[in-house]
Protein backbone atom coordinates (compact mmCIF):
# COMPACT_ATOMS: atom_id res chain seq x y z
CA UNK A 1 143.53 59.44 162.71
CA UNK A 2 147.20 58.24 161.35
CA UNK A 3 147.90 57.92 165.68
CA UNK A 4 144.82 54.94 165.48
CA UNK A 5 146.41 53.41 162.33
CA UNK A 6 149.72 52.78 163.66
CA UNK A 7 148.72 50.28 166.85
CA UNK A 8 146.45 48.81 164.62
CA UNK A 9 148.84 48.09 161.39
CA UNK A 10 151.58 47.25 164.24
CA UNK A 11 149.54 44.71 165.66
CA UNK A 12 148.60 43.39 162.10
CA UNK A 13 152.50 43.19 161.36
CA UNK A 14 152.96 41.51 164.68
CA UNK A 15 150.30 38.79 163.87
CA UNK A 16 151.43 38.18 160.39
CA UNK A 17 154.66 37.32 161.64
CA UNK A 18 153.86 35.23 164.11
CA UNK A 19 151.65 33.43 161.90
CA UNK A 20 154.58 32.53 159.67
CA UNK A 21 157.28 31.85 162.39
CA UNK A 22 157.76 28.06 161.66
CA UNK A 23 157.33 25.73 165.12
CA UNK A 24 160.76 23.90 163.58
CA UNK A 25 163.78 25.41 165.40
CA UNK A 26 166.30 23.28 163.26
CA UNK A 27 169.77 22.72 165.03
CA UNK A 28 172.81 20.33 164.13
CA UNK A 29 172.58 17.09 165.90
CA UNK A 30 175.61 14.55 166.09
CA UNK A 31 175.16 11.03 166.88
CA UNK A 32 178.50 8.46 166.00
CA UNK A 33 180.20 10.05 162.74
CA UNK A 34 176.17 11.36 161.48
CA UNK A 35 175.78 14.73 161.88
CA UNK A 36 172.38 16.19 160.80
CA UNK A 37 169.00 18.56 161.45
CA UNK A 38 166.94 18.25 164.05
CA UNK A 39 163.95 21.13 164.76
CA UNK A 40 164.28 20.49 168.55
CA UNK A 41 166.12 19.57 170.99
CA UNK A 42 166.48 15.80 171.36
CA UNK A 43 165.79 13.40 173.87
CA UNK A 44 168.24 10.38 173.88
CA UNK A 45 168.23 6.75 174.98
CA UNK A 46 169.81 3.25 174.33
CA UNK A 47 168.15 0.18 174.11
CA UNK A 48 168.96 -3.61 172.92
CA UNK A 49 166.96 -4.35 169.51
CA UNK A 50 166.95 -8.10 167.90
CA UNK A 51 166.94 -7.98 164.62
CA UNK A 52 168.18 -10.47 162.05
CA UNK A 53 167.61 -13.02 164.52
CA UNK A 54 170.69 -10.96 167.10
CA UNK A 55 170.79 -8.54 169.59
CA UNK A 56 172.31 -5.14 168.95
CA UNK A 57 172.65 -2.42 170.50
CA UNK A 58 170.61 1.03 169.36
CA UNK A 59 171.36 4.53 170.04
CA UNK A 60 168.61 7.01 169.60
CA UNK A 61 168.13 10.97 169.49
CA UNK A 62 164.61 12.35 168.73
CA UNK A 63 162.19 14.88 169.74
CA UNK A 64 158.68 15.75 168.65
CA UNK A 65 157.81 19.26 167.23
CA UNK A 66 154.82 20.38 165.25
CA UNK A 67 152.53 16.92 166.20
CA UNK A 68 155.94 15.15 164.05
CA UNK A 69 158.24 13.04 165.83
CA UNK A 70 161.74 13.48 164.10
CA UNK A 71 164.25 10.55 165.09
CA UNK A 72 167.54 9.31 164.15
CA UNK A 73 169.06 5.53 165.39
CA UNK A 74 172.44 4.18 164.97
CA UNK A 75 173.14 0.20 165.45
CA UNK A 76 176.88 -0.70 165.05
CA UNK A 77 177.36 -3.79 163.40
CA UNK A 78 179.69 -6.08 164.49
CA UNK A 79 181.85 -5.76 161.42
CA UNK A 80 181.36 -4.08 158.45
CA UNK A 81 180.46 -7.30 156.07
CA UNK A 82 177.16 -7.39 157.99
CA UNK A 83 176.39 -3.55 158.21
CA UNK A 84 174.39 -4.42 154.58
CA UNK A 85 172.36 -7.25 156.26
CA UNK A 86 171.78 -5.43 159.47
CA UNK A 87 170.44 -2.07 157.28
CA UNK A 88 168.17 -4.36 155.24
CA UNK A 89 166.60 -6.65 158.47
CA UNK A 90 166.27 -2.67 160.14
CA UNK A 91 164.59 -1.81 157.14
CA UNK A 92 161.95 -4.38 157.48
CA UNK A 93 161.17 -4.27 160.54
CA UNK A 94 160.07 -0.20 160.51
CA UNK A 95 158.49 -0.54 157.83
CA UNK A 96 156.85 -3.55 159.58
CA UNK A 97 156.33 -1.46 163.20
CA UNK A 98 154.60 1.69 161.31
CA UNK A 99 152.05 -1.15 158.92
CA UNK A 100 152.84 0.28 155.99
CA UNK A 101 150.14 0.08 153.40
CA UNK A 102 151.66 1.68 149.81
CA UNK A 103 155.78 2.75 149.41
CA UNK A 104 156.36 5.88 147.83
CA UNK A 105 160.18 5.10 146.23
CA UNK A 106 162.19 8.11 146.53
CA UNK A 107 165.03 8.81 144.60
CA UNK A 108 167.73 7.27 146.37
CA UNK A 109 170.76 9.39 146.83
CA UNK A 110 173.65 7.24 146.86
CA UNK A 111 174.58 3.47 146.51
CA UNK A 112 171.13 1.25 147.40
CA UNK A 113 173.70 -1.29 148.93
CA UNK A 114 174.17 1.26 151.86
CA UNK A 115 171.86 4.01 151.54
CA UNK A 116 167.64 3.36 150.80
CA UNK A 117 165.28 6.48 150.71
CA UNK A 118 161.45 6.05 151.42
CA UNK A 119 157.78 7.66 152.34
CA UNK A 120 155.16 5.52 152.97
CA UNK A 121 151.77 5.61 154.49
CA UNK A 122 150.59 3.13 157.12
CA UNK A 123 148.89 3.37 160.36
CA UNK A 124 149.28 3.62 164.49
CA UNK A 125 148.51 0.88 166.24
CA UNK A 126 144.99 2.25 166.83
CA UNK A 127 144.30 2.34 163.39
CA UNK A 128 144.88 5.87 162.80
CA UNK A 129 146.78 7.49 159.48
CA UNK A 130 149.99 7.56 159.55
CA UNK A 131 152.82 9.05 157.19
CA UNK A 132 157.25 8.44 157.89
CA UNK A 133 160.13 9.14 156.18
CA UNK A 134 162.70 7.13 156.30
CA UNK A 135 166.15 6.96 155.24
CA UNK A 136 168.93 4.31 155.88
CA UNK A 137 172.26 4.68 155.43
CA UNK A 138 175.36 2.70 156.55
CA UNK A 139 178.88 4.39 157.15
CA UNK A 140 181.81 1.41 157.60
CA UNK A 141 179.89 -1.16 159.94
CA UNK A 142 177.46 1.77 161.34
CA UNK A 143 173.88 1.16 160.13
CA UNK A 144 171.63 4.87 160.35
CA UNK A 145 168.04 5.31 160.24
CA UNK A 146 166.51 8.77 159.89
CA UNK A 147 162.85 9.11 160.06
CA UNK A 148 160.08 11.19 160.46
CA UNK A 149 156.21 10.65 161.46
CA UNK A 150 153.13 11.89 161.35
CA UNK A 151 150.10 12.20 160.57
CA UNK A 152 150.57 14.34 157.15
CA UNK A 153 154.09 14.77 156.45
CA UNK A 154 155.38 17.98 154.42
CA UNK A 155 158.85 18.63 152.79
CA UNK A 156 159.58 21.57 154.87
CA UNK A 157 159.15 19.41 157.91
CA UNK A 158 161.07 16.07 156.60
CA UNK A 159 163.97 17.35 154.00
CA UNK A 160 166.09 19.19 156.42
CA UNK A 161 166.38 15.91 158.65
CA UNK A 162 167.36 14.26 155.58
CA UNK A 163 169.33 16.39 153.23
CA UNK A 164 171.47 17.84 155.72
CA UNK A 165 173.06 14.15 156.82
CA UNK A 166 176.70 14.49 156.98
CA UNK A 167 179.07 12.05 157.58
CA UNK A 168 181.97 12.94 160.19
């Protein structure tokens, strides 16, 4: 009889492990002097953005793991006196692209003139539910976004991405 047991409590150790392996992988990811926590490996891309009525440049890393798409952007500003206005017109406009409906403040970890911490809940552009977390930051005339989304956001999947940022 104890021969039959052991398979069987094997196999119910190997399932309760697997059940509580997390689908986050988290790894350091560098992008201009941020350094921070992704929980896969990142796609990235470049694209021209107009905000605050110019065109800048954004660089992006991000990768989707557990239905969440984790992201992080940097926009260089032409000189630091407008990194504030750049950060603030950014700001807007994601909050504008995810239709945010209520703004859950969260404490705000540094100076609100160059870093500004937020959940909110919004929708897709179906119409859909949507959760992000976003946080801004600017580092001499480099503006930051960090942000997660989806469709019911948890602390173990957004605070890594967030407390972890590290400037170089």
């Amino acid at each position: 009889m104890k021969r039959a047991r052991t398979p069987a409590i094997a196999c119910l150790l190997a399932t309760c492990l697997l059940a509580c392996t997390s689908s986050l992988n988290w790894r350091t990811v560098q992008l201009g002097q941020l350094s921070t926590l992704l929980p896969c490996k990142p796609d990235n891309a470049t694209r021209a953005v107009s905000l605050a009525g110019t065109s800048v440049s954004m660089e992006m890393s991000g990768c989707e793991a557990a239905g969440v798409l984790f992201a992080i952007s940097r926009i260089p500003a032409p000189d630091a006196t407008q990194a504030g206005q750049l950060m603030a017109a950014l700001r807007q406009a994601s909050l504008a692209l995810v239709q945010t409906k209520v703004i859950h403040p969260v404490d705000n970890t540094g100076d609100a003139q160059i870093s500004f911490d937020v959940q909110i809940d919004g929708q897709r552009p179906d119409g859909s539910p949507l959760q992000a977390r976003f946080k801004w930051l600017v580092a001499g005339s480099d503006v930051y976004q960090l942000a997660a989304y989806g469709t019911q956001l948890t602390a173990e999947q957004t605070e890594p991405l967030l407390s972890e940022a590290r400037f170089k």
